[in-house]
Every structure is written in structure tokens, then in C-alpha cells.
N, C-alpha and C. Protein backbone atom coordinates (compact mmCIF):
# COMPACT_ATOMS: atom_id res chain seq x y z
N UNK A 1 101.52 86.98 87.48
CA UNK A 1 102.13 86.72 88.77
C UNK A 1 101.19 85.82 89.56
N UNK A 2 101.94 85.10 90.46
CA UNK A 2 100.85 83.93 90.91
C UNK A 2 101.38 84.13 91.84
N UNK A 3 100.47 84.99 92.86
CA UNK A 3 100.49 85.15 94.15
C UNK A 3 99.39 84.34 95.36
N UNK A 4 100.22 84.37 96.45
CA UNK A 4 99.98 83.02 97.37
C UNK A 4 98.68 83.93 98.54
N UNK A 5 97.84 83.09 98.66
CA UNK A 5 96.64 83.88 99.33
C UNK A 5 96.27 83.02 100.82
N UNK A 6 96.80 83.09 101.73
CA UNK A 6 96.11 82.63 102.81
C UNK A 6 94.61 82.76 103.01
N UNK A 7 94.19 81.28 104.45
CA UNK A 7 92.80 81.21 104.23
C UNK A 7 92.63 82.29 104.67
N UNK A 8 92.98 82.27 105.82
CA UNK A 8 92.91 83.30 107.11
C UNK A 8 92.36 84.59 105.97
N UNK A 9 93.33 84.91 105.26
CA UNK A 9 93.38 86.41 104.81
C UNK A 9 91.97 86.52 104.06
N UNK A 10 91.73 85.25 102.53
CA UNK A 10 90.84 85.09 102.00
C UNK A 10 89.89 85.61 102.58
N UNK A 11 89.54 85.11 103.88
CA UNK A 11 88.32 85.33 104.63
C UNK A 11 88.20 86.75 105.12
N UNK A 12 89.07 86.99 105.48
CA UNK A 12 89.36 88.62 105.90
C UNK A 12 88.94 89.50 104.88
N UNK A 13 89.20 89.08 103.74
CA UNK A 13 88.87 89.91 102.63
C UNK A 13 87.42 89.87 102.38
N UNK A 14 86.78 88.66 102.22
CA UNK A 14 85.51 88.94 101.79
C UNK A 14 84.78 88.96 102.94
N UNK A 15 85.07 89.11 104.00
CA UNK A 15 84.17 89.26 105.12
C UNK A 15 84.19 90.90 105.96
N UNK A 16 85.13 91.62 105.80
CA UNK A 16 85.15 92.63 105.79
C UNK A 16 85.19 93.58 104.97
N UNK A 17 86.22 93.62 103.72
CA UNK A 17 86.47 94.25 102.28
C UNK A 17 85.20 93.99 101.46
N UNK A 18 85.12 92.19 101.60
CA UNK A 18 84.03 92.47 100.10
C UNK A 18 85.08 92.33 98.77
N UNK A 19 86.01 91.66 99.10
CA UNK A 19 87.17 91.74 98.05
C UNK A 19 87.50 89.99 97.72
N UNK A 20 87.34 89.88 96.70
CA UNK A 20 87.28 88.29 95.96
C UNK A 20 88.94 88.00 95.56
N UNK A 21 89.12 86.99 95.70
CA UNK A 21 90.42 86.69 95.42
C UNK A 21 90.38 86.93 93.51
N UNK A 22 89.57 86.43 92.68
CA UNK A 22 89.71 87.13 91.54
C UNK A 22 90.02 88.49 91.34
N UNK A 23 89.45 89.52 92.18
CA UNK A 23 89.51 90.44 91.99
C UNK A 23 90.58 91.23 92.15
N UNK A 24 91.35 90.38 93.19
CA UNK A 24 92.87 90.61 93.13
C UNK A 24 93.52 90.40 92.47
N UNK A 25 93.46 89.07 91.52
CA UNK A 25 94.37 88.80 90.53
C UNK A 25 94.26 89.67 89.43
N UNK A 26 93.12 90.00 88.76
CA UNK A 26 92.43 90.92 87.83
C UNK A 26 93.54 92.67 88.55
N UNK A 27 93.23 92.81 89.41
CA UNK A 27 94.68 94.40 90.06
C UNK A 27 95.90 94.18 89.55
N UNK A 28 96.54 92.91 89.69
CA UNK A 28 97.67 92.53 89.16
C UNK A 28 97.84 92.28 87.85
N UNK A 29 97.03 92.02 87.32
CA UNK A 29 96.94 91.86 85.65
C UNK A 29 96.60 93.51 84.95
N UNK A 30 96.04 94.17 85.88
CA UNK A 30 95.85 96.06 85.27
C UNK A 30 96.47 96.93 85.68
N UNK A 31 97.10 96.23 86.70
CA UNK A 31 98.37 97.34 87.59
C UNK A 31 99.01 98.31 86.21
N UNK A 32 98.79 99.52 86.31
CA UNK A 32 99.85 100.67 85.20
C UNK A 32 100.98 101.49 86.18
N UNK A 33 101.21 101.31 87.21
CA UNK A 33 101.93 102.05 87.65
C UNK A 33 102.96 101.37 88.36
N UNK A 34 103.82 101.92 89.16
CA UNK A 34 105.02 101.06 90.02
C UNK A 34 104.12 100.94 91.27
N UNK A 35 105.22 99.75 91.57
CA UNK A 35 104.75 99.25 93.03
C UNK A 35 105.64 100.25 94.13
N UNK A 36 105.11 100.63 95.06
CA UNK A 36 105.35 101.40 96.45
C UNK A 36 105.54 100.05 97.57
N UNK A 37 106.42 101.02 98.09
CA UNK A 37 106.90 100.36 99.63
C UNK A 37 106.03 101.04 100.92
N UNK A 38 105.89 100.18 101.56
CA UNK A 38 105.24 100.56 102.86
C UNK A 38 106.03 100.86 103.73
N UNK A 39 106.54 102.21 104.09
CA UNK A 39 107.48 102.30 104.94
C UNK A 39 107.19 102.56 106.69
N UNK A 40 105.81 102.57 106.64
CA UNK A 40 105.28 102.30 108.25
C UNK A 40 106.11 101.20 108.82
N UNK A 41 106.42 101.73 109.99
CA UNK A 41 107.51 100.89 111.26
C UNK A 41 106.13 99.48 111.63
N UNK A 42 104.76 99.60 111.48
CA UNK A 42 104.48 98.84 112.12
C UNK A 42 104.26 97.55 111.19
N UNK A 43 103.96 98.21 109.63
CA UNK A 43 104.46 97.44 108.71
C UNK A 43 105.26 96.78 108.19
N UNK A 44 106.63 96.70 108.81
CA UNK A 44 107.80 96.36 108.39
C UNK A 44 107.82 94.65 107.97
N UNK A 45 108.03 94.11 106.94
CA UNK A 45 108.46 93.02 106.51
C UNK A 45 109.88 92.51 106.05
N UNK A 46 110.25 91.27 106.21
CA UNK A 46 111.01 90.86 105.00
C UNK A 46 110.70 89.73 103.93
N UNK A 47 110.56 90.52 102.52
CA UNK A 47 111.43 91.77 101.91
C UNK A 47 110.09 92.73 102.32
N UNK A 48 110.27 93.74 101.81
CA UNK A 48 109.36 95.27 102.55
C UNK A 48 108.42 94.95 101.41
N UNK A 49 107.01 95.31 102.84
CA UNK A 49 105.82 95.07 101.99
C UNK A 49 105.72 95.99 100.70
N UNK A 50 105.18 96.05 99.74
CA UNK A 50 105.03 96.57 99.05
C UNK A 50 103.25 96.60 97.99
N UNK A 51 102.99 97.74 97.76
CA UNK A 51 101.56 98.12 97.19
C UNK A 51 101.69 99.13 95.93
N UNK A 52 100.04 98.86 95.66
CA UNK A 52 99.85 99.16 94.45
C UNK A 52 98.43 99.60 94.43
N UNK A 53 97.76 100.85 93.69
CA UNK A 53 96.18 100.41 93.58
C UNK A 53 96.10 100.46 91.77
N UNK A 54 95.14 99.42 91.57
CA UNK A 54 94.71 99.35 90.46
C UNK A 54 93.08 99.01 90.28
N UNK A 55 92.87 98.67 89.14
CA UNK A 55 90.99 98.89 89.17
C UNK A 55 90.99 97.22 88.72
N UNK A 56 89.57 96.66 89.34
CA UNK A 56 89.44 95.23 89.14
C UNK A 56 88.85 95.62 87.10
N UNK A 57 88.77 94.29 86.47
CA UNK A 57 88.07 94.55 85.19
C UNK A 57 86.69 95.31 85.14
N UNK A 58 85.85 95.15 86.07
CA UNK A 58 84.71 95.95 86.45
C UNK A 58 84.64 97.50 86.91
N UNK A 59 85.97 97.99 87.14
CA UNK A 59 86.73 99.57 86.92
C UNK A 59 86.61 99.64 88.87
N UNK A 60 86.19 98.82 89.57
CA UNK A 60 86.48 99.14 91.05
C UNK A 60 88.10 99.43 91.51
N UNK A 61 88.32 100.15 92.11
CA UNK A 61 89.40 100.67 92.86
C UNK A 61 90.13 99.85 93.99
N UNK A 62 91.23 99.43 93.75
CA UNK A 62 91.15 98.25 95.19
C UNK A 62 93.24 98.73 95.35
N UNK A 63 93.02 98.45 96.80
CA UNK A 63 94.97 99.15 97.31
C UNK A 63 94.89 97.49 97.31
N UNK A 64 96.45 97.39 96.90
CA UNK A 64 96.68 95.91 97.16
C UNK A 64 98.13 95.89 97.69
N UNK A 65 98.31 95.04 99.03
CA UNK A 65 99.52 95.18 99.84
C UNK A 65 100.23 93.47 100.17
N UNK A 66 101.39 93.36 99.41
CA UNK A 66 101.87 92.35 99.33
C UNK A 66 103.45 92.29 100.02
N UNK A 67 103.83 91.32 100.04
CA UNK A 67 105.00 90.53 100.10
C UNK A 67 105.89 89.87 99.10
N UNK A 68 106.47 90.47 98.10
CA UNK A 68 106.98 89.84 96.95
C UNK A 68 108.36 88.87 97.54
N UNK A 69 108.39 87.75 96.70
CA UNK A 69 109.40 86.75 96.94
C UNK A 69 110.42 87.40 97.16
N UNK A 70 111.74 87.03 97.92
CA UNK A 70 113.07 87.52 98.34
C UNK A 70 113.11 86.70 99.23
N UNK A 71 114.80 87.37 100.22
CA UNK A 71 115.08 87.31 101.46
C UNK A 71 114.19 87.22 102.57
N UNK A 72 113.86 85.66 103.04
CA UNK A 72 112.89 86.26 104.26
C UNK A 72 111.17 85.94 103.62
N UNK A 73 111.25 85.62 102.09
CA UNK A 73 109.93 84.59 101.58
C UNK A 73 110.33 84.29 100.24
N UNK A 74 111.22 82.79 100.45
CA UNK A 74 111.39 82.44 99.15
C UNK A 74 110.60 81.72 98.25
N UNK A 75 109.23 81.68 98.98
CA UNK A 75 108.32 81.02 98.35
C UNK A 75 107.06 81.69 97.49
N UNK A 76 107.52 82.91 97.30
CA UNK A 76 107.11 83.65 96.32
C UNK A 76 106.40 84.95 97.08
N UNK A 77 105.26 85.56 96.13
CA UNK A 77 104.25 86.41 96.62
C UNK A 77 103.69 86.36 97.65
N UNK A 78 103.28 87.25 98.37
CA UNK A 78 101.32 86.53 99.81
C UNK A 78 101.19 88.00 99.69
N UNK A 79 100.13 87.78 99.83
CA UNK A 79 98.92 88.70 99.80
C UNK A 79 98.58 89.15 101.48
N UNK A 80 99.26 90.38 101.56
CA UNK A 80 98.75 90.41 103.11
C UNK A 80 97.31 91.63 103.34
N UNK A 81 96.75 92.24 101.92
CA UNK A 81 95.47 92.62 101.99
C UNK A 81 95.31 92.98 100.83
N UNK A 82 93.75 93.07 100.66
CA UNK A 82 93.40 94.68 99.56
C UNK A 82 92.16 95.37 100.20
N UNK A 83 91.51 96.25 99.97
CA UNK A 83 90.22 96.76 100.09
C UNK A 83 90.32 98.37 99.01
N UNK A 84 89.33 99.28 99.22
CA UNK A 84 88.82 99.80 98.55
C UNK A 84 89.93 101.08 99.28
N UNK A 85 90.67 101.97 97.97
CA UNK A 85 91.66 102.73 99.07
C UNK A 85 90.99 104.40 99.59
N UNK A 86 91.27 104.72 100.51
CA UNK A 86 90.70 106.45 100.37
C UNK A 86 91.85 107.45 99.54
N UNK A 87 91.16 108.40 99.93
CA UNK A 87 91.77 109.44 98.86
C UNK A 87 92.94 109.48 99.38
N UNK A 88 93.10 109.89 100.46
CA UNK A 88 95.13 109.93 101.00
C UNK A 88 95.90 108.45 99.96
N UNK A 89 95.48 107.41 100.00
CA UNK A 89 96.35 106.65 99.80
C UNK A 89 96.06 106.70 97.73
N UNK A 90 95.05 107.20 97.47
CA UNK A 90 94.98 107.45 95.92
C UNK A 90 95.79 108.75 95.70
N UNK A 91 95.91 109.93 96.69
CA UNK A 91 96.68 110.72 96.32
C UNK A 91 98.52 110.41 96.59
N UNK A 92 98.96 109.69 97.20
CA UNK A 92 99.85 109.31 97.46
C UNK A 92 100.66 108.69 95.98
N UNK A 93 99.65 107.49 95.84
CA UNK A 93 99.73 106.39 94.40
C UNK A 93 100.00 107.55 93.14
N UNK A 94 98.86 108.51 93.29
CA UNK A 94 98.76 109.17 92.11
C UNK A 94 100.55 110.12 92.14
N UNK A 95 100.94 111.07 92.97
CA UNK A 95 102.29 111.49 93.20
C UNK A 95 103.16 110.25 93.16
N UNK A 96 103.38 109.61 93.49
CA UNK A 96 104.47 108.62 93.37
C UNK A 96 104.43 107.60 92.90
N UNK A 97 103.51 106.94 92.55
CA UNK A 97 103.39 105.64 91.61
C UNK A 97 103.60 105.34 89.95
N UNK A 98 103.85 106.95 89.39
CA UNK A 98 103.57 106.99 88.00
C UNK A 98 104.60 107.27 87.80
């Protein structure tokens, strides 16, 4: 999947996260489970954001929260974050992602 990465965000990521745009692509290439919807009101997108956590090749843990192409972004994927997830959102993934 060739997902679209703003600068803005890029920077966001490694300046707060510590999260490399490789390292995102590498989540998407190990992803084992389904993707989740973000159903927070403050989250709301179109099409509805949607996430995933998977481990970079180096076995790190990273939530990754996107925008998949549809209605509302026909220009594919964007990347609207990742960072390192806590346990609520690993226990969440773990109940409903598999």
C-alpha cells in the first residue's frame, strides 16, 4: 500500500513520536490483524479514519491511524499519525482486531 504522508505530519512524527516514515511502511507490510474504525466524534473523517497496531521489522509496537482512499479522498491513503500505543488501545486491538 502506498500511503500519502504529509510534511506537516512527517515532522510531527519524528519530532514528537520518534516515528520514521519507514517505520510506518514496515506496520503496513506486518499488519496481521483487521483494520479498526475510529469512532470518536472528534475523530470523524471522510471515509472514517481507520487503525491498526502492528510491530515495525525491529519488533517495536506502533498504532497507526489513517485515511484510506474513498468518498471524500480519492487520492488514496494519508497518514494522519502513528506513535507507540498504550495498553487500552493494545487491549482494544487485541479484543477486536483479530
Amino acid at each position: 500500500m502506498q500511503i500519502k504522508i504529509h510534511p506537516g505530519i512527517l515532522e510531527k512524527l519524528l519530532q514528537k513520536h520518534g516515528v520514521s516514515e519507514k517505520e510506518v511502511h514496515e506496520c503496513f507490510l506486518n499488519r496481521d490483524g483487521h483494520y479498526l474504525k475510529d469512532t470518536r466524534e472528534k475523530n470523524q473523517t471522510l471515509p472514517p479514519t481507520l487503525w491498526f497496531i502492528a510491530e515495525t521489522n525491529s519488533g517495536r509496537k506502533l498504532k497507526i491511524c489513517f485515511v484510506p482512499r474513498g468518498p471524500g479522498n480519492p487520492s488514496g491513503p494519508v497518514l494522519k499519525t502513528a506513535y507507540e500505543p498504550n495498553r487500552v488501545e493494545e487491549d482494544i486491538y487485541q479484543k477486536h482486531g483479530y
